[in-house]
Every structure is written in structure tokens, then in C-alpha cells.
PDB file of N, CA and C in Angstrom:
ATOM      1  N   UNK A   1      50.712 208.504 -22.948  1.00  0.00           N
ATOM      2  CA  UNK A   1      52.144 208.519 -22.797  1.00  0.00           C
ATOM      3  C   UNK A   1      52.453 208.760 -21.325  1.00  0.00           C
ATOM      4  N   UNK A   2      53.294 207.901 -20.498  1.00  0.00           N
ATOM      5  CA  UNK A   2      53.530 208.524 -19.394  1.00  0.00           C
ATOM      6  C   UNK A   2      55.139 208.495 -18.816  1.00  0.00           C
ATOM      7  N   UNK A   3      55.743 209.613 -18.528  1.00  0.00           N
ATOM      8  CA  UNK A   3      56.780 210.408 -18.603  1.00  0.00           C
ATOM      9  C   UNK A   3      56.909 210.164 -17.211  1.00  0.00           C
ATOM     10  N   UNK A   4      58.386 209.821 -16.631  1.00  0.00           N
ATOM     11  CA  UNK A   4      58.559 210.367 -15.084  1.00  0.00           C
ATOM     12  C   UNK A   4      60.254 210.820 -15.133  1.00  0.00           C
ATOM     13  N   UNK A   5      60.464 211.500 -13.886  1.00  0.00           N
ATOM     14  CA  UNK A   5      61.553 212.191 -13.948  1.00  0.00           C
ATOM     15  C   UNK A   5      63.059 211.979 -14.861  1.00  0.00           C
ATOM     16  N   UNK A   6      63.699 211.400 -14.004  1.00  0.00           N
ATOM     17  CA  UNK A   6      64.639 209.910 -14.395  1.00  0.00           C
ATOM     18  C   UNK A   6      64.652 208.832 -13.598  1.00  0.00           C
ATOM     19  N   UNK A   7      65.974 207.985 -14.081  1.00  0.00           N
ATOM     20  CA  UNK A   7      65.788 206.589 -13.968  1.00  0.00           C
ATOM     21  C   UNK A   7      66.784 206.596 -12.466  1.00  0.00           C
ATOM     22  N   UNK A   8      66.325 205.920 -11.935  1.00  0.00           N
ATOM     23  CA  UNK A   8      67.737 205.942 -10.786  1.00  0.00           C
ATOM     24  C   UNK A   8      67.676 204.262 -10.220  1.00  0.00           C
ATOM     25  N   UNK A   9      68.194 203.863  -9.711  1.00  0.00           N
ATOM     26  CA  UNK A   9      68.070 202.569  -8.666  1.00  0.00           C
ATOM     27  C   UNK A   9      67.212 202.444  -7.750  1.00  0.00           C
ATOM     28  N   UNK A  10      66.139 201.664  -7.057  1.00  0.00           N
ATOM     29  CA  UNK A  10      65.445 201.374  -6.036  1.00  0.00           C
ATOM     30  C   UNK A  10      65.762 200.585  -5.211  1.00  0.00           C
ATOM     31  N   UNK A  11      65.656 200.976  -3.568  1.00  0.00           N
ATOM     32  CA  UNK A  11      66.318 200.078  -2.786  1.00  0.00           C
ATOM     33  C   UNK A  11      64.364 200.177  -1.689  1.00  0.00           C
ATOM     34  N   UNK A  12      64.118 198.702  -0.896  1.00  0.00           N
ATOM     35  CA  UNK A  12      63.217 198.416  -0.542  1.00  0.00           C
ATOM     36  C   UNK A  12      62.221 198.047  -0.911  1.00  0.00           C
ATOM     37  N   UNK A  13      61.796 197.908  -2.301  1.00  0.00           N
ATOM     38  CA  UNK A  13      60.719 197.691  -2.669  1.00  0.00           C
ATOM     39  C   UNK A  13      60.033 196.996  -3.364  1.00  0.00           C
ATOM     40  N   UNK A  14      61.302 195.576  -3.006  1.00  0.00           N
ATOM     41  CA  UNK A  14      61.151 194.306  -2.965  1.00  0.00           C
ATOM     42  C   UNK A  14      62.381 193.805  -4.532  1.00  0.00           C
ATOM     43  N   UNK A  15      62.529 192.336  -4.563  1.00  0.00           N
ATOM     44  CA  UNK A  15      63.439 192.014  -5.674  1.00  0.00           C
ATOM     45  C   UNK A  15      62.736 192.783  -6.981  1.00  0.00           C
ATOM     46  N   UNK A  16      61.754 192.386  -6.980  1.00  0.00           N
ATOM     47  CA  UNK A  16      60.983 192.458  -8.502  1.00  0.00           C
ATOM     48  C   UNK A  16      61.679 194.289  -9.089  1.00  0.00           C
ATOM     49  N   UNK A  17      61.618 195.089  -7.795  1.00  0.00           N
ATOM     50  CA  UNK A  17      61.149 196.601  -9.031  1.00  0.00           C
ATOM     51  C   UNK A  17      62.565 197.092  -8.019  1.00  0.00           C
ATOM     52  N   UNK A  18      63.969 197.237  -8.969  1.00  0.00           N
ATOM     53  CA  UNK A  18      64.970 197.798  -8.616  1.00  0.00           C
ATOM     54  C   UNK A  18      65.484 198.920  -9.178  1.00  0.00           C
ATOM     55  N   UNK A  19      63.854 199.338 -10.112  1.00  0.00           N
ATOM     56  CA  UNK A  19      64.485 200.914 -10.384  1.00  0.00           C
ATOM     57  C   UNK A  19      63.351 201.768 -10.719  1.00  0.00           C
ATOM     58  N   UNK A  20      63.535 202.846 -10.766  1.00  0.00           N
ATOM     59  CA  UNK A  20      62.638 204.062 -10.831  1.00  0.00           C
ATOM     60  C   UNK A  20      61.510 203.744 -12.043  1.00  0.00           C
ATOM     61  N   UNK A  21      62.675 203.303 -13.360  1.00  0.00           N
ATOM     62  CA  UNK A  21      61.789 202.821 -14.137  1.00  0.00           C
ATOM     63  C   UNK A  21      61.016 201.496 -14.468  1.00  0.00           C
ATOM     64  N   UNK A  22      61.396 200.552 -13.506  1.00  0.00           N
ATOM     65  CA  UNK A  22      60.113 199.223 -13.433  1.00  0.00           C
ATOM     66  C   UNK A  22      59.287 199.597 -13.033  1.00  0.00           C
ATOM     67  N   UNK A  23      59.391 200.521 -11.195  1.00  0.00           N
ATOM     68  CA  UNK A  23      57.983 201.267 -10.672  1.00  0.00           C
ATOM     69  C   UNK A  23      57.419 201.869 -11.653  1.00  0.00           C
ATOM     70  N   UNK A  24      57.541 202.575 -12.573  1.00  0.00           N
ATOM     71  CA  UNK A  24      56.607 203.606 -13.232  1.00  0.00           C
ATOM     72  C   UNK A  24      56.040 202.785 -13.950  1.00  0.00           C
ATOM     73  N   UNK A  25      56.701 201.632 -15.003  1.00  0.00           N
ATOM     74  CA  UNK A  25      56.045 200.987 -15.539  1.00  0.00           C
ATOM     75  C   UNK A  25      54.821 199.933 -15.397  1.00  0.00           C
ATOM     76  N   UNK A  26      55.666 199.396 -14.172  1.00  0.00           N
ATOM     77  CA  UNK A  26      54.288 198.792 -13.147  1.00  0.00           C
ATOM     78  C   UNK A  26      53.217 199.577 -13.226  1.00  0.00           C
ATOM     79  N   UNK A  27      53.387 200.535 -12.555  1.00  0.00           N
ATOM     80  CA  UNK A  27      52.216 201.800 -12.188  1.00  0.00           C
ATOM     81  C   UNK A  27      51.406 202.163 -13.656  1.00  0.00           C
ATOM     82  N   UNK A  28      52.018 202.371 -14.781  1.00  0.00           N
ATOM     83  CA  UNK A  28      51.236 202.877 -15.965  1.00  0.00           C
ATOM     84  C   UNK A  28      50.513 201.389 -16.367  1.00  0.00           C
ATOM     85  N   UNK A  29      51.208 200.266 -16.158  1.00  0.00           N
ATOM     86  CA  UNK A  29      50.133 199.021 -16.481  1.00  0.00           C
ATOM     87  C   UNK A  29      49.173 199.158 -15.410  1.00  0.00           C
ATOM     88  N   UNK A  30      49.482 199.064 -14.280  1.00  0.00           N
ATOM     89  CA  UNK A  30      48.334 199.166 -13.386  1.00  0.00           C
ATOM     90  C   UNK A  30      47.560 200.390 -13.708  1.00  0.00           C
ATOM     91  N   UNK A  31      47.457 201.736 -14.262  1.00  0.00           N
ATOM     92  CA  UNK A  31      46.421 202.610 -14.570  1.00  0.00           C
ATOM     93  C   UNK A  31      45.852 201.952 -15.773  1.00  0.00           C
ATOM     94  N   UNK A  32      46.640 201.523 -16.843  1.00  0.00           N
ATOM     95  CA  UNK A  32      45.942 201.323 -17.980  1.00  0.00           C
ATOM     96  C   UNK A  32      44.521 199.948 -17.955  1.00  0.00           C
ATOM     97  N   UNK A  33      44.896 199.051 -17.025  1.00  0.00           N
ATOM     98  CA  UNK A  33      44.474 197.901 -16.805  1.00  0.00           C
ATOM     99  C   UNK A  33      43.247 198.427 -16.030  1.00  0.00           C
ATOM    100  N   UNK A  34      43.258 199.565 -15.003  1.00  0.00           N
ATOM    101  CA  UNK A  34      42.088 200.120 -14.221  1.00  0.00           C
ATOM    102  C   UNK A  34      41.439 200.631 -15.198  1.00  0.00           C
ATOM    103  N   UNK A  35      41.958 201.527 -16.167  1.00  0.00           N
ATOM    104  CA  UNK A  35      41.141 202.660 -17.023  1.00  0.00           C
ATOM    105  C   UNK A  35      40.315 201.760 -18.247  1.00  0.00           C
ATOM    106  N   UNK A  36      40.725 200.650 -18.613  1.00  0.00           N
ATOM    107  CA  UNK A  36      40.351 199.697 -19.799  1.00  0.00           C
ATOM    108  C   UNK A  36      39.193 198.527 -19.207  1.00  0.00           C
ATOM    109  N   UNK A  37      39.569 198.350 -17.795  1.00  0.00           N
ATOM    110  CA  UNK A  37      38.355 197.194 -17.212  1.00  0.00           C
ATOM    111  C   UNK A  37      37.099 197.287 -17.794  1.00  0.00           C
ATOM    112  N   UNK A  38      36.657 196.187 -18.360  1.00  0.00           N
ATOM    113  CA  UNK A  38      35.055 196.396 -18.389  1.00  0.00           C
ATOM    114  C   UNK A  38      34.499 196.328 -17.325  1.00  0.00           C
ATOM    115  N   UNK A  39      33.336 196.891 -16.806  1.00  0.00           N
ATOM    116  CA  UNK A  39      32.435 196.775 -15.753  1.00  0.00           C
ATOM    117  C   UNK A  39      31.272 196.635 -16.720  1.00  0.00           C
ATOM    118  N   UNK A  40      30.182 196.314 -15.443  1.00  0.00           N
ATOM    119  CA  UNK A  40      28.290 196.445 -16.149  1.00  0.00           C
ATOM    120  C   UNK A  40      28.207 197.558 -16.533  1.00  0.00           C
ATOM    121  N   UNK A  41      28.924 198.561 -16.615  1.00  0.00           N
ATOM    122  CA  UNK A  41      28.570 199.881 -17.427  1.00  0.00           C
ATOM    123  C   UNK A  41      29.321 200.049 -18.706  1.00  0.00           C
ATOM    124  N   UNK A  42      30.708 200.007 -18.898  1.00  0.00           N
ATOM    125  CA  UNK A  42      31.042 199.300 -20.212  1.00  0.00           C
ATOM    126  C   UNK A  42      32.515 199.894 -19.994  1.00  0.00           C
ATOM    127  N   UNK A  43      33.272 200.224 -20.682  1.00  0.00           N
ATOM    128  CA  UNK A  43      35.143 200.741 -20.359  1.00  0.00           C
ATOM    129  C   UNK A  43      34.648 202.319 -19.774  1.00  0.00           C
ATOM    130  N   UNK A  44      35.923 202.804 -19.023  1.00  0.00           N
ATOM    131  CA  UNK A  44      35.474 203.945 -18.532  1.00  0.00           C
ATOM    132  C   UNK A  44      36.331 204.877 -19.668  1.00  0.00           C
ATOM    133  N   UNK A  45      37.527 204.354 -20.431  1.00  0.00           N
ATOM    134  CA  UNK A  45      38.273 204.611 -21.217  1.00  0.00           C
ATOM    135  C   UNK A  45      38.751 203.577 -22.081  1.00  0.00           C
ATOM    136  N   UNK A  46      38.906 203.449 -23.618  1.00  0.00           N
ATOM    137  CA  UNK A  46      39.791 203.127 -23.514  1.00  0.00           C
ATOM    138  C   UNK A  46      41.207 203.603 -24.499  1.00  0.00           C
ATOM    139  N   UNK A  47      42.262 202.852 -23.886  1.00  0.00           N
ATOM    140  CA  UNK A  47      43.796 203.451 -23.719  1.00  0.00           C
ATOM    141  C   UNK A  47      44.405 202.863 -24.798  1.00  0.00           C
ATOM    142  N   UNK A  48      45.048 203.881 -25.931  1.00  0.00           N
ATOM    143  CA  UNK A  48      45.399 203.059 -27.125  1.00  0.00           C
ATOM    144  C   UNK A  48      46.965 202.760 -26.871  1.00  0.00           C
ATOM    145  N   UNK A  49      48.042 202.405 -26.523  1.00  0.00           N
ATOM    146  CA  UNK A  49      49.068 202.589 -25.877  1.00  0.00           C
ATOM    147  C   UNK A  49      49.764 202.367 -27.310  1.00  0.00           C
ATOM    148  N   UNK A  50      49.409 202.063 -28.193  1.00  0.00           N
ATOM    149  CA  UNK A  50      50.286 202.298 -29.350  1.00  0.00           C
ATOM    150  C   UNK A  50      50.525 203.759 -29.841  1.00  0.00           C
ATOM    151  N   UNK A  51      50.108 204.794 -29.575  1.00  0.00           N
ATOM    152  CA  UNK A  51      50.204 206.029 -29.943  1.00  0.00           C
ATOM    153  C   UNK A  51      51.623 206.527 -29.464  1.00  0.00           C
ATOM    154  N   UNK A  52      51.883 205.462 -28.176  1.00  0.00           N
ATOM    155  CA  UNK A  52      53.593 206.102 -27.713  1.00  0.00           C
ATOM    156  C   UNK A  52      54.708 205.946 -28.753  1.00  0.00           C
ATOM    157  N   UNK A  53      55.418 206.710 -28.294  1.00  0.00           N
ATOM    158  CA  UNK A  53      56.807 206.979 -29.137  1.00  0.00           C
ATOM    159  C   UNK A  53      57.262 206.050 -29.330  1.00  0.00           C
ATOM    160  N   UNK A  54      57.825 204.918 -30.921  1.00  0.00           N
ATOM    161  CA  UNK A  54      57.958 204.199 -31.272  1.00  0.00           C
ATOM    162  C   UNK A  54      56.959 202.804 -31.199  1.00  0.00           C
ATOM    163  N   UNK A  55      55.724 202.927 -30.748  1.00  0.00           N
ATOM    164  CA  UNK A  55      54.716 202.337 -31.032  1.00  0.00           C
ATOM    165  C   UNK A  55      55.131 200.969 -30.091  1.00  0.00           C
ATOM    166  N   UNK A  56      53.788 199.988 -29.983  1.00  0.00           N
ATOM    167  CA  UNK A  56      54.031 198.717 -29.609  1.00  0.00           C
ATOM    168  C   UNK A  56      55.435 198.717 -29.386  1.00  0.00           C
ATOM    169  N   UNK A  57      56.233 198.794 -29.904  1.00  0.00           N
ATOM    170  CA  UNK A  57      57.810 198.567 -29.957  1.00  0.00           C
ATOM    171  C   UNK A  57      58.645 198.996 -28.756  1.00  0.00           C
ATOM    172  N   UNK A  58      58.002 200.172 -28.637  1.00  0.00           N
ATOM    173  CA  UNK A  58      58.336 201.093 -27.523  1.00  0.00           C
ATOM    174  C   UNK A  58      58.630 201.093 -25.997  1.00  0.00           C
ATOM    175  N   UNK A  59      59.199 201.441 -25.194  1.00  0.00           N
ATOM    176  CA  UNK A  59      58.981 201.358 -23.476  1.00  0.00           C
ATOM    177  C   UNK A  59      57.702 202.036 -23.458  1.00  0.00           C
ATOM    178  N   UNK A  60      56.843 201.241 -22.403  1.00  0.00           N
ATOM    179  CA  UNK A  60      55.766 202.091 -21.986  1.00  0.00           C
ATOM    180  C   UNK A  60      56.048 203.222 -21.326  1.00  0.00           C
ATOM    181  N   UNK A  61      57.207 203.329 -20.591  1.00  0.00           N
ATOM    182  CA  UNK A  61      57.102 204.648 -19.907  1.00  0.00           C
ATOM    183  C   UNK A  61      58.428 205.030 -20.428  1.00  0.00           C
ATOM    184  N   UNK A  62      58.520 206.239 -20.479  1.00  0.00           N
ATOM    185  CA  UNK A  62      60.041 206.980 -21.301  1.00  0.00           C
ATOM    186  C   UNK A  62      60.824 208.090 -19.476  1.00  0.00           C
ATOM    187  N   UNK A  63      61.737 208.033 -19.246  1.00  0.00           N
ATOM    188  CA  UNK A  63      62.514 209.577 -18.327  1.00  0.00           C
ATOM    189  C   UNK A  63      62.288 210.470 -19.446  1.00  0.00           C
ATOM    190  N   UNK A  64      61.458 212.024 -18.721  1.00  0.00           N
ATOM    191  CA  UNK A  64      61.647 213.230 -19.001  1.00  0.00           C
ATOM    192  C   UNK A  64      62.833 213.272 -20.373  1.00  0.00           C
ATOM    193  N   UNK A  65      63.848 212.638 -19.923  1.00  0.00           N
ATOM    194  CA  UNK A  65      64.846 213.737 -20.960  1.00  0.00           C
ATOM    195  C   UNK A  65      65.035 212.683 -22.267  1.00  0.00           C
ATOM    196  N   UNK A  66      64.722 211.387 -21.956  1.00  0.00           N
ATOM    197  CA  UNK A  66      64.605 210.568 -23.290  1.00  0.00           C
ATOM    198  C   UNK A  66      63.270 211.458 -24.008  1.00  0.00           C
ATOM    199  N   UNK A  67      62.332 211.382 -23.413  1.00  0.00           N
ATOM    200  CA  UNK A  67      61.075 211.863 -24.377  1.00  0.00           C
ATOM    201  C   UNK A  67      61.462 213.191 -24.949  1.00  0.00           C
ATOM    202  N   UNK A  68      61.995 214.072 -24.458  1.00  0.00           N
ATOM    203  CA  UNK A  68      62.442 215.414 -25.151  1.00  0.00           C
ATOM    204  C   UNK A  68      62.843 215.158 -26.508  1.00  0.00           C
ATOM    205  N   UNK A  69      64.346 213.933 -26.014  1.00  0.00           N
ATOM    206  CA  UNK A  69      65.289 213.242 -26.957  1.00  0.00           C
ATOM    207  C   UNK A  69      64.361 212.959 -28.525  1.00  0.00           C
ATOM    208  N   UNK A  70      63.646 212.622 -27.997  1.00  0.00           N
ATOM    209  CA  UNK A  70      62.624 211.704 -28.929  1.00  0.00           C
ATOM    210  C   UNK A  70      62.067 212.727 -30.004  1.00  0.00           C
ATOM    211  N   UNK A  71      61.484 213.839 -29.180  1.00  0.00           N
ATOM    212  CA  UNK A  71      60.551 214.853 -30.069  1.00  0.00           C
ATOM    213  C   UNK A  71      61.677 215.652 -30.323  1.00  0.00           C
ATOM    214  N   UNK A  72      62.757 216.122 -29.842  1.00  0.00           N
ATOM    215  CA  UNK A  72      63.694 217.046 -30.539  1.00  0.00           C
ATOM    216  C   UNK A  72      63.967 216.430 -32.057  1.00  0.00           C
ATOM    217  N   UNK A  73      64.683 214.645 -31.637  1.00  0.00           N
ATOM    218  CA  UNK A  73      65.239 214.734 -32.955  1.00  0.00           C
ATOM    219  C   UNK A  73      64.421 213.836 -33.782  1.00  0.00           C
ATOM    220  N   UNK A  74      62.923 213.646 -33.638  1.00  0.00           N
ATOM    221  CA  UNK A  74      62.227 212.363 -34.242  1.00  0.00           C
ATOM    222  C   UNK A  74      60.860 213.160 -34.614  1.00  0.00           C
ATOM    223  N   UNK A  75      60.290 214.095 -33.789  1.00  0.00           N
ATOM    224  CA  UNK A  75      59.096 214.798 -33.255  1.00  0.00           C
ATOM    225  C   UNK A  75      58.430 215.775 -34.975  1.00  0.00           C
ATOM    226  N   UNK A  76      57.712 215.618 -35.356  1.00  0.00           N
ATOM    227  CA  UNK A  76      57.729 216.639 -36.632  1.00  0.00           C
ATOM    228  C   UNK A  76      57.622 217.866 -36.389  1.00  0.00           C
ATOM    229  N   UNK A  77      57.170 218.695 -35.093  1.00  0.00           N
ATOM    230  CA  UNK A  77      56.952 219.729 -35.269  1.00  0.00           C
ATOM    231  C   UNK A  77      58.511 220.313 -34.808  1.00  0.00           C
ATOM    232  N   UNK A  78      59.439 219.783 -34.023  1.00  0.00           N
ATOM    233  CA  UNK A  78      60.867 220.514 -33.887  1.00  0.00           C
ATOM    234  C   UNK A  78      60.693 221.470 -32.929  1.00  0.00           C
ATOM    235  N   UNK A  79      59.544 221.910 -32.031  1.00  0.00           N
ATOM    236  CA  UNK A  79      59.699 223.070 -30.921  1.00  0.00           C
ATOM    237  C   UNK A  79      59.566 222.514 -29.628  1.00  0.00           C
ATOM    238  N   UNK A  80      59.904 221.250 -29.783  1.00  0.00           N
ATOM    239  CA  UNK A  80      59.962 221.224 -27.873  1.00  0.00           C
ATOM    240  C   UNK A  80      61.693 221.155 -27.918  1.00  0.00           C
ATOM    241  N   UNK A  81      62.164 221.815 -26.731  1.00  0.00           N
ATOM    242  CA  UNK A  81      63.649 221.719 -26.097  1.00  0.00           C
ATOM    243  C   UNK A  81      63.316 221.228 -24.983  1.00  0.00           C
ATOM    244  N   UNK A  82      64.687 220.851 -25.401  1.00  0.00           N
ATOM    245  CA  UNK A  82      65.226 220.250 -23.744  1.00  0.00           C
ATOM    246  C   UNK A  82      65.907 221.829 -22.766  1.00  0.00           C
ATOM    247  N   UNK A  83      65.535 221.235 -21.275  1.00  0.00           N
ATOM    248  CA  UNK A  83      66.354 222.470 -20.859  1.00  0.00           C
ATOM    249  C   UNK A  83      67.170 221.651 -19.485  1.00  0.00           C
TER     250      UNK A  83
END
């Protein structure tokens, strides 16, 4: 699962990624794609990305306060808060 602050607008860093959350998402495909490579030694991991919140279906990457959102009112165990 990978979580970053919030979402805001991006300025410089080219057309493609105009917000906080394309970069992150970029970035978690680019880890997952490093961590899953086969090499001559065999995966160094690998990354089940369906385990995230709402599955396949899901954004790969969630803002901090959506994921709270998520486990407050979706989560079975009910003890994470938001603060």
C-alpha cells in the first residue's frame, strides 16, 4: 500500500505529472516494476498490489486522509483515527 501526504497541483515537472498524486503513482509503479523484475537470480519480491484498499479496482496510491477514510469507515478492526 503506498500512502503520501495529500494531493495538491504540480508545477515543472513536465505535461505528463500535474499533481502530487500522478508523481506518487508513477513512483509506486516504478518501485513495484523494480521490486518484481526477474533477474538470473529470480524476483527479489514479489508485490501483490491487489491487497490495496478496494482491490485491482482501486488507486494505487491513496492521500493520508483518504486511507484513514477508508479504514475508519470500511476497515474491520475500527481503531485507526483520523487526527
Amino acid at each position: 500500500m503506498f500512502v503520501y501526504e495529500h494531493d495538491e497541483p504540480l508545477a515543472g515537472l513536465g505535461e505528463r505529472i500535474t499533481s502530487s498524486f500522478e508523481f506518487y503513482r508513477r513512483l509506486a509503479e516504478f518501485v513495484v516494476r523494480a521490486l518484481s523484475e526477474m533477474t538470473s537470480e529470480g524476483h527479489l519480491y514479489r508485490v501483490d498490489l491487489r491487497l490495496r484498499p478496494d482491490g485491482s479496482s482501486g488507486p494505487l496510491v491513496m492521500a493520508r486522509r483518504a486511507a484513514l477514510t477508508y479504514y475508519e469507515t470500511r476497515g474491520s478492526s475500527g481503531s485507526v483515527r483520523c487526527s
